[in-house]
N, C-alpha and C. Protein backbone atom coordinates (compact mmCIF):
# COMPACT_ATOMS: atom_id res chain seq x y z
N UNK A 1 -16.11 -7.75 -3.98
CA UNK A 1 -15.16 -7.10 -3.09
C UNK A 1 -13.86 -6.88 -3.84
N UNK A 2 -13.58 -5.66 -4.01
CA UNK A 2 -12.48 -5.05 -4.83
C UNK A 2 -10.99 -5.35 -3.63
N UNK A 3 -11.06 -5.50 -2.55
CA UNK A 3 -9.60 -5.52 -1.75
C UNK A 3 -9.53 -7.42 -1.42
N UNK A 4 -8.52 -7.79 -1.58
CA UNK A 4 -8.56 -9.24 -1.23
C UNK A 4 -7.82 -9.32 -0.23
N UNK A 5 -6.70 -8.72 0.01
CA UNK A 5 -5.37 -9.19 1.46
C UNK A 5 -4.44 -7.68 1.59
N UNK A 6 -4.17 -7.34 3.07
CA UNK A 6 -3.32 -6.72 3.04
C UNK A 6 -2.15 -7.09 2.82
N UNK A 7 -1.34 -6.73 2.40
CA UNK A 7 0.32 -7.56 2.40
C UNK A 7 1.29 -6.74 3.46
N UNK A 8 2.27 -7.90 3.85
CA UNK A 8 3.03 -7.48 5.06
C UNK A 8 4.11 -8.11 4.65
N UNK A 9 5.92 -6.92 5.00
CA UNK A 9 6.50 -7.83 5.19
C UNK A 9 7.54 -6.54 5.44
N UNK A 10 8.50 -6.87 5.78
CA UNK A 10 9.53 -6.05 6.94
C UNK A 10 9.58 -4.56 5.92
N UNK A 11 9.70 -4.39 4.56
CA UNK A 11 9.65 -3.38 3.58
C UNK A 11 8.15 -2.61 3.90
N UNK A 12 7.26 -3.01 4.04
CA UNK A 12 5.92 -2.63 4.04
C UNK A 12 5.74 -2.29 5.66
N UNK A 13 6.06 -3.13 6.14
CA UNK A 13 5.94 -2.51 7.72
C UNK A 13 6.48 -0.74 7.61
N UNK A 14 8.17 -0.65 7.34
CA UNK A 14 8.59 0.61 7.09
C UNK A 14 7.77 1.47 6.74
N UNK A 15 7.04 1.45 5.46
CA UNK A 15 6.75 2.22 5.03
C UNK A 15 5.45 2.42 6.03
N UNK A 16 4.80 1.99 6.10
CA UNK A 16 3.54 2.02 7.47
C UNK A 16 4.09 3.00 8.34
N UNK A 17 5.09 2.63 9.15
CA UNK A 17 5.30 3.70 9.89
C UNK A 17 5.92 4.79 9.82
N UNK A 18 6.70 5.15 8.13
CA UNK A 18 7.15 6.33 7.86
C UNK A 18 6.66 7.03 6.62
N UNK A 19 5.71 6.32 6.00
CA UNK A 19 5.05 7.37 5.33
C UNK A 19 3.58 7.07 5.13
N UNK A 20 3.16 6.59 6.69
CA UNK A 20 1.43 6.66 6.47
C UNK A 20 0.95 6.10 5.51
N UNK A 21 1.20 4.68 4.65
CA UNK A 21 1.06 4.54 3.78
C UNK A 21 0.57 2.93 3.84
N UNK A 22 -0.33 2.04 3.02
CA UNK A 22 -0.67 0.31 3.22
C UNK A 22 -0.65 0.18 2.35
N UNK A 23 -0.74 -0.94 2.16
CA UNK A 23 -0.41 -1.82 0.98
C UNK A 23 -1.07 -2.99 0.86
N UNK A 24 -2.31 -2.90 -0.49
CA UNK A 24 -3.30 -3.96 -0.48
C UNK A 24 -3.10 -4.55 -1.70
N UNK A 25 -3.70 -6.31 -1.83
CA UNK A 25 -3.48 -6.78 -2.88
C UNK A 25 -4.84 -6.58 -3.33
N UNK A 26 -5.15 -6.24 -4.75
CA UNK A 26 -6.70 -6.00 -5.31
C UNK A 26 -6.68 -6.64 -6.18
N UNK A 27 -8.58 -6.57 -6.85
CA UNK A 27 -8.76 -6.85 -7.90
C UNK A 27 -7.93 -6.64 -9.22
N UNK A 28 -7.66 -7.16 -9.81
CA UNK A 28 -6.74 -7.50 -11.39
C UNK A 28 -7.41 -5.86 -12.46
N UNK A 29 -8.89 -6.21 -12.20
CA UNK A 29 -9.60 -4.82 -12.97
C UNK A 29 -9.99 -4.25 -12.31
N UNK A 30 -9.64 -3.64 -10.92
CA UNK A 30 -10.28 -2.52 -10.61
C UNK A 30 -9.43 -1.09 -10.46
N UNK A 31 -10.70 -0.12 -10.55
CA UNK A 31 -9.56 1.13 -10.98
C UNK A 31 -9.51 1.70 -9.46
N UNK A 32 -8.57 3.04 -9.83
CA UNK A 32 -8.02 3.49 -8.71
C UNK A 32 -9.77 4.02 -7.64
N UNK A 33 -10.56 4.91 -8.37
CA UNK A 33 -11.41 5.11 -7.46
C UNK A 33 -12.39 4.09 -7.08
N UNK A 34 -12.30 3.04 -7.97
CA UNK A 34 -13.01 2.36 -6.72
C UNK A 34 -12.52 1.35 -5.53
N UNK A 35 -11.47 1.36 -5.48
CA UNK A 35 -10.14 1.12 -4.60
C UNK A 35 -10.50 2.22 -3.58
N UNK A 36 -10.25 3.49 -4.30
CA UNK A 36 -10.51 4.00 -2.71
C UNK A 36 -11.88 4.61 -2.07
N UNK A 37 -13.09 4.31 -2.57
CA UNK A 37 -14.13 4.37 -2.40
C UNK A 37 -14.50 3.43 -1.40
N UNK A 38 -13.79 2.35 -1.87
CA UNK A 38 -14.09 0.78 -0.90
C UNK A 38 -13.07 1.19 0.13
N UNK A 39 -11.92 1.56 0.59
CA UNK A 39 -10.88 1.52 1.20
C UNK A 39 -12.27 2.49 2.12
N UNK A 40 -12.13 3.62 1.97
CA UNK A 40 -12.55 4.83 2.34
C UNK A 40 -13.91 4.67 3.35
N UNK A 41 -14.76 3.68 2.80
CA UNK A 41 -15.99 3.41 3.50
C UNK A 41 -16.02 2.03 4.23
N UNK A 42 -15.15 1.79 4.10
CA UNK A 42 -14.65 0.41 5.22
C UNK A 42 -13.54 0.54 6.46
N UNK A 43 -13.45 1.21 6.42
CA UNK A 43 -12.74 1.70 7.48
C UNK A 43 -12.46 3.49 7.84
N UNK A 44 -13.77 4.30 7.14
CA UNK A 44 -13.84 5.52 7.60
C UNK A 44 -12.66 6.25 7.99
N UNK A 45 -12.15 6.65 6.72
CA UNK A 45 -10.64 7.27 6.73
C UNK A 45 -10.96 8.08 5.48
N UNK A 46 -10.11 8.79 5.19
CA UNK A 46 -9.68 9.66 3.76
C UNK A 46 -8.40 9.41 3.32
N UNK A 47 -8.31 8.92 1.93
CA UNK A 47 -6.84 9.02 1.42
C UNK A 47 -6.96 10.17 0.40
N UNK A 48 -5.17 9.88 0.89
CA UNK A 48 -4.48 11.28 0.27
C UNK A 48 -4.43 10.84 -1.75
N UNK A 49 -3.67 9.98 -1.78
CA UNK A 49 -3.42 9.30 -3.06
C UNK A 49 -3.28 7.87 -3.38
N UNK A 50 -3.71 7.23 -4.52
CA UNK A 50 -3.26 5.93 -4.60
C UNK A 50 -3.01 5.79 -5.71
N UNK A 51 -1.55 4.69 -5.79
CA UNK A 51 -0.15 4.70 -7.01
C UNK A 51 -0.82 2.64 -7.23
N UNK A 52 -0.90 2.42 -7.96
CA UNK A 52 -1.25 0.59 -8.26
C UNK A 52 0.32 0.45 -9.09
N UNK A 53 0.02 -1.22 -8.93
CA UNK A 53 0.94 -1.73 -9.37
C UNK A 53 0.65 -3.21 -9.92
N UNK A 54 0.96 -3.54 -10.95
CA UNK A 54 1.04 -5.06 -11.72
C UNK A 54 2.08 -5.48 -11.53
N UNK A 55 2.20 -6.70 -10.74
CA UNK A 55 3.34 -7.12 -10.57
C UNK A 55 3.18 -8.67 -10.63
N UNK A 56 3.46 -9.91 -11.27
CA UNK A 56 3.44 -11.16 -10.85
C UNK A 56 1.98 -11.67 -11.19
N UNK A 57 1.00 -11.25 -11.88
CA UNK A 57 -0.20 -11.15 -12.20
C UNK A 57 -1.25 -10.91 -11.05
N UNK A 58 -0.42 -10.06 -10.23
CA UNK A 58 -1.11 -9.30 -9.19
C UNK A 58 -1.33 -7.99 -9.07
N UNK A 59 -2.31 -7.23 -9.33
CA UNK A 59 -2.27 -5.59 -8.66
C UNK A 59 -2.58 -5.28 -7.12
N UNK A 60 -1.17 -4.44 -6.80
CA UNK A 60 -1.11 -3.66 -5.43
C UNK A 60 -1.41 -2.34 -5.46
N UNK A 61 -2.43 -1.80 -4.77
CA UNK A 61 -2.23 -0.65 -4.38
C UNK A 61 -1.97 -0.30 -2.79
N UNK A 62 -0.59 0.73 -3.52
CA UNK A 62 -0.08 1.61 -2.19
C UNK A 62 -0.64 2.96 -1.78
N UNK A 63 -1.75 2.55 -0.99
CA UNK A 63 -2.87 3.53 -0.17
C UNK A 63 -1.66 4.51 0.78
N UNK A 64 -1.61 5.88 0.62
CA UNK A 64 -1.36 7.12 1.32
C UNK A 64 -2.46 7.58 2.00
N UNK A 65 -2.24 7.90 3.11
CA UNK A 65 -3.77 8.40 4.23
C UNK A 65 -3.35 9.93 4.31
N UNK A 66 -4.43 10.25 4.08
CA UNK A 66 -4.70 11.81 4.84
C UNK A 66 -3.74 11.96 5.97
N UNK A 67 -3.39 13.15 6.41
CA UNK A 67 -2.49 13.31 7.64
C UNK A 67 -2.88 13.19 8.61
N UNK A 68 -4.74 13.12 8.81
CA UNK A 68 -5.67 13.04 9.95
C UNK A 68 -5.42 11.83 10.01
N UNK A 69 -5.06 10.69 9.17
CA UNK A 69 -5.41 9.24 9.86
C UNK A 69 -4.02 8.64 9.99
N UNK A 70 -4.16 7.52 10.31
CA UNK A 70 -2.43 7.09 10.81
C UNK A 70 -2.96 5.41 9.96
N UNK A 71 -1.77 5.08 9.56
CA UNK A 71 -2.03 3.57 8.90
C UNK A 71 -1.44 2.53 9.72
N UNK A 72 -0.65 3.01 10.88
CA UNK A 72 0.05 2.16 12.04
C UNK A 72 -1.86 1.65 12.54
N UNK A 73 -2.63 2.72 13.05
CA UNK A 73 -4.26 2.45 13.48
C UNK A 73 -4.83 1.44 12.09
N UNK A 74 -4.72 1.43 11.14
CA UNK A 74 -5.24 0.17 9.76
C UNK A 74 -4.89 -1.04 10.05
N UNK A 75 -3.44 -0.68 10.13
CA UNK A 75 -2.51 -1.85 10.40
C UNK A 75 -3.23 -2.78 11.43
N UNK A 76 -2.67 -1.99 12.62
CA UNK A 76 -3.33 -2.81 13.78
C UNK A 76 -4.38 -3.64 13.69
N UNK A 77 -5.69 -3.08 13.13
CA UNK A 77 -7.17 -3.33 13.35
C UNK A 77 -6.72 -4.48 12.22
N UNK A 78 -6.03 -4.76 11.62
CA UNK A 78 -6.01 -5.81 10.37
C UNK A 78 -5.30 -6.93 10.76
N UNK A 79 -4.34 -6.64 11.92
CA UNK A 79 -3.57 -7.90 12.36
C UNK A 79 -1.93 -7.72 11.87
N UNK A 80 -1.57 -7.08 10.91
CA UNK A 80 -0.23 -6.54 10.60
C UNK A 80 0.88 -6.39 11.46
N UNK A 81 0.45 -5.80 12.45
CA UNK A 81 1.44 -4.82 13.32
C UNK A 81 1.27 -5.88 14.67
């Protein structure tokens, strides 16, 4: 399993609700498409783009959704919101 935790915190909430956008902590080696291959078929959505990040010997990726889907609806179903 390439996604381990969503992350939450008053910065990430924002962005959830103003630019359609989540924020997952992942695998160390995994690449962008299979990030969103797994994203994509686990919760039956389409993303728009995804930007990763190494930070703290952690990689985040910041998942952008299609304009059809809303990430406030991710959020929720995950316990976030």
């Amino acid at each position: 399993m390439i996604l381990q935790k969503i992350k939450s915190s008053e910065k990430i909430v924002r962005m959830i609700e103003s630019n359609n956008l989540v924020v997952f902590e992942v695998d160390l080696k995994a690449k962008k498409e299979d990030i969103k291959k797994e994203i994509e078929n686990l919760f039956n959505i389409k993303i728009k783009k995804i930007n990763t990040q190494i930070r703290k010997n952690k990689k985040l990726a910041y998942v952008k959704l299609n304009s059809q889907f809303r990430a406030i609806d991710i959020a929720n179903k995950l316990g976030v919101m």
